[in-house]
C-alpha atoms as a PDB file:
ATOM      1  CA  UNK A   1    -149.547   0.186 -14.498  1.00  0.00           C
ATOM      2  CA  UNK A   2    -147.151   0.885 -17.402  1.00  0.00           C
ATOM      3  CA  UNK A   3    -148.789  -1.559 -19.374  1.00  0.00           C
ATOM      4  CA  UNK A   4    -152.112   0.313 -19.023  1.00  0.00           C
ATOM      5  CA  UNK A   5    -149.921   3.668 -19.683  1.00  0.00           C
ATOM      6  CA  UNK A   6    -148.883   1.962 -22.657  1.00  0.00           C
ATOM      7  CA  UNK A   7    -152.508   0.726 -23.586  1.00  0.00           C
ATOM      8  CA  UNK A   8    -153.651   4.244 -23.301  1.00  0.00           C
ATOM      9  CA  UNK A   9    -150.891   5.578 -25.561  1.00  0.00           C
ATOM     10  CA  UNK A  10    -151.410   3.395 -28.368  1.00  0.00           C
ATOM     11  CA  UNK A  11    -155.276   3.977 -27.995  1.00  0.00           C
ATOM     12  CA  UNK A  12    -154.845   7.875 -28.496  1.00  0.00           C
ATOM     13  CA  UNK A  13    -151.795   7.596 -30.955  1.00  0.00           C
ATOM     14  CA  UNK A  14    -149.845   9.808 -29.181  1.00  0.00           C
ATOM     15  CA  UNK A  15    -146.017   9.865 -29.170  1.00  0.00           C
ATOM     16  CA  UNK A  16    -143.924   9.521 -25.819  1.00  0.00           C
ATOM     17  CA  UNK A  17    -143.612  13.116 -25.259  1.00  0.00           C
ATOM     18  CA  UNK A  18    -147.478  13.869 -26.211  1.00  0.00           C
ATOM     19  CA  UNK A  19    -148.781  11.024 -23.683  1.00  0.00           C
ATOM     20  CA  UNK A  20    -146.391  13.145 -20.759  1.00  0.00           C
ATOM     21  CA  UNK A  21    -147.662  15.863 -21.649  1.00  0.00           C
ATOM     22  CA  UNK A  22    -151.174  14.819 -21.768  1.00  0.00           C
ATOM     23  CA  UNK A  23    -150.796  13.463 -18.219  1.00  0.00           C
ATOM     24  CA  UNK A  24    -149.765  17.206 -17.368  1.00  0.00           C
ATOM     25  CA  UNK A  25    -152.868  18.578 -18.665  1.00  0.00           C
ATOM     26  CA  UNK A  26    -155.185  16.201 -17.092  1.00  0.00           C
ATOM     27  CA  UNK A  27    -153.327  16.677 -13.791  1.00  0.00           C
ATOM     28  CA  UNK A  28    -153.842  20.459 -14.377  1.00  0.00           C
ATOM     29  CA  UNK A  29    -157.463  20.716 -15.438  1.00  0.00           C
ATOM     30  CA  UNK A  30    -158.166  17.564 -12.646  1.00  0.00           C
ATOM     31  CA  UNK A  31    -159.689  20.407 -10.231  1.00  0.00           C
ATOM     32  CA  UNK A  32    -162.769  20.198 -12.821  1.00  0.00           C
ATOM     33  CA  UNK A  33    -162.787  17.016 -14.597  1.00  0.00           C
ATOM     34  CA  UNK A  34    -166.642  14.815 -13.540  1.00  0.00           C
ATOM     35  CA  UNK A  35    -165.523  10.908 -13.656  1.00  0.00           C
ATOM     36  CA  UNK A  36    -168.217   9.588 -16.086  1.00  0.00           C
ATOM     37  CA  UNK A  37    -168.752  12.358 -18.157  1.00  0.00           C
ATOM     38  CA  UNK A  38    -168.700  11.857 -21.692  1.00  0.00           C
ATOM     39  CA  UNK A  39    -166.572  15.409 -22.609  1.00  0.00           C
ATOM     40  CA  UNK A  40    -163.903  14.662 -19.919  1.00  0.00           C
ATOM     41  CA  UNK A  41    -162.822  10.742 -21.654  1.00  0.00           C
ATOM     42  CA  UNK A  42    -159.248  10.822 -22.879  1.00  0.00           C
ATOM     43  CA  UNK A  43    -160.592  10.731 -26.275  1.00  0.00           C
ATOM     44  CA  UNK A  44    -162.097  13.738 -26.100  1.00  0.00           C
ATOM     45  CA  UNK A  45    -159.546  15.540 -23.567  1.00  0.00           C
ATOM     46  CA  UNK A  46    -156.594  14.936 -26.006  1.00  0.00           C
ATOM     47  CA  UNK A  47    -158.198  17.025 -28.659  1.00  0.00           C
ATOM     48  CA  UNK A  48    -158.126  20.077 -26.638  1.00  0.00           C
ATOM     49  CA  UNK A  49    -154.046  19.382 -26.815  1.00  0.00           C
ATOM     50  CA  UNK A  50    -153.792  18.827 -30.174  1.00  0.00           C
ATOM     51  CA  UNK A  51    -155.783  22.054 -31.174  1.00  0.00           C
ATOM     52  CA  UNK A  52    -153.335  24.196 -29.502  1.00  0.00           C
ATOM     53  CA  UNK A  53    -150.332  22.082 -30.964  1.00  0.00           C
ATOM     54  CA  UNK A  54    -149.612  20.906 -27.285  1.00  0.00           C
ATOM     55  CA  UNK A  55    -149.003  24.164 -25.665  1.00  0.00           C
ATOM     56  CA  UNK A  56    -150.422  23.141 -22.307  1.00  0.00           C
ATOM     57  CA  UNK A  57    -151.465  26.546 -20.957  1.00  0.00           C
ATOM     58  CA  UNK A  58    -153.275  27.264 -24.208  1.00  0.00           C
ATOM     59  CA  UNK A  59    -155.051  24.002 -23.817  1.00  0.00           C
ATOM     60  CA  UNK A  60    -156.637  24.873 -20.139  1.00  0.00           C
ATOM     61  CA  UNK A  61    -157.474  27.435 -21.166  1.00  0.00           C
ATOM     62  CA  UNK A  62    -159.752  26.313 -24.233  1.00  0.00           C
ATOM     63  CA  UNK A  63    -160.820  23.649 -21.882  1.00  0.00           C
ATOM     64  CA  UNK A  64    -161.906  25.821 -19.211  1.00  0.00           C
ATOM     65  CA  UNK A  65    -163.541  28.582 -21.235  1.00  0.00           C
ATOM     66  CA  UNK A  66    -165.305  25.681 -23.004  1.00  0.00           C
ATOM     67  CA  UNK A  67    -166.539  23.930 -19.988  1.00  0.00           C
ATOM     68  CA  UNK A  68    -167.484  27.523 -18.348  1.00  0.00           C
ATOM     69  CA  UNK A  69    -169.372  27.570 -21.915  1.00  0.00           C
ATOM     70  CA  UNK A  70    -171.415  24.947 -21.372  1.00  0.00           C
ATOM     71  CA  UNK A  71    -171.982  25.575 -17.867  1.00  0.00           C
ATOM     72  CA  UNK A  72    -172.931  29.207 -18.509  1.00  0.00           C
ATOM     73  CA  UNK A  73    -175.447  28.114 -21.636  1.00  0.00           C
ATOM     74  CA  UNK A  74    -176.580  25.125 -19.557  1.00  0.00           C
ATOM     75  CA  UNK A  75    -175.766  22.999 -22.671  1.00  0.00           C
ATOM     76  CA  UNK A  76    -175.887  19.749 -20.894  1.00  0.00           C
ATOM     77  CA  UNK A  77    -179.598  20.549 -19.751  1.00  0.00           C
ATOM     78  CA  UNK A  78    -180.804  21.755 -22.804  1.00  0.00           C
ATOM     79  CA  UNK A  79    -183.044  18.234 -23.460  1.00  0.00           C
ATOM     80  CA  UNK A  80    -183.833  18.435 -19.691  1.00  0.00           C
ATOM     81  CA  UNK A  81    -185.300  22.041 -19.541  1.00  0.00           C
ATOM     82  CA  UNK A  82    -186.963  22.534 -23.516  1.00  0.00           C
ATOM     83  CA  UNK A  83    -190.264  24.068 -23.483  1.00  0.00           C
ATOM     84  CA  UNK A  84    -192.239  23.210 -26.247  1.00  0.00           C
ATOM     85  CA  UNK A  85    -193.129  26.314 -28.117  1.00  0.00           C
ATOM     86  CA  UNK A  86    -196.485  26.633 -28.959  1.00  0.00           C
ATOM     87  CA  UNK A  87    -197.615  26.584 -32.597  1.00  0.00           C
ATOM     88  CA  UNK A  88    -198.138  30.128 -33.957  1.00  0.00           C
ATOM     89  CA  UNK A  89    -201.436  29.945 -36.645  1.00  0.00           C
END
């Protein structure tokens, strides 16, 4: 297990402190995370942290207002539900 920890770390470049504190904010946003989907990958998840310089509550925050986002705009239907306008002469 610590060897995958350890994987993981040096995958994202975080420090020590950043990967603990990473593991806090996944733990905390876990209630809305969808295994498999694209936007919830480590890789993606970590730059929520680093836009609010690691200030945990400020990240799930962004996270959730940004997920609520897409939700709300159905962003991740868009391709799914497009009507074809028709073509004005």
């Amino acid at each position: 297990m610590l060897r995958f920890l350890l994987q993981a770390n040096e995958d994202l470049n975080l420090s020590s402190k950043q990967h603990v504190l990473f593991e806090q904010f996944k733990k905390s946003i876990e209630d809305i995370l969808k295994p498999g989907y694209y936007l919830h990958a480590d890789s993606e998840l970590v730059k929520f942290c680093f836009a609010r310089k690691w200030d945990l509550k400020k990240s799930e925050s962004m996270f959730r207002q940004a997920m609520k986002l897409r939700e709300t705009r159905r962003l991740d239907h868009i391709l799914e539900e497009y009507e074809e306008p028709e073509v004005v002469s």
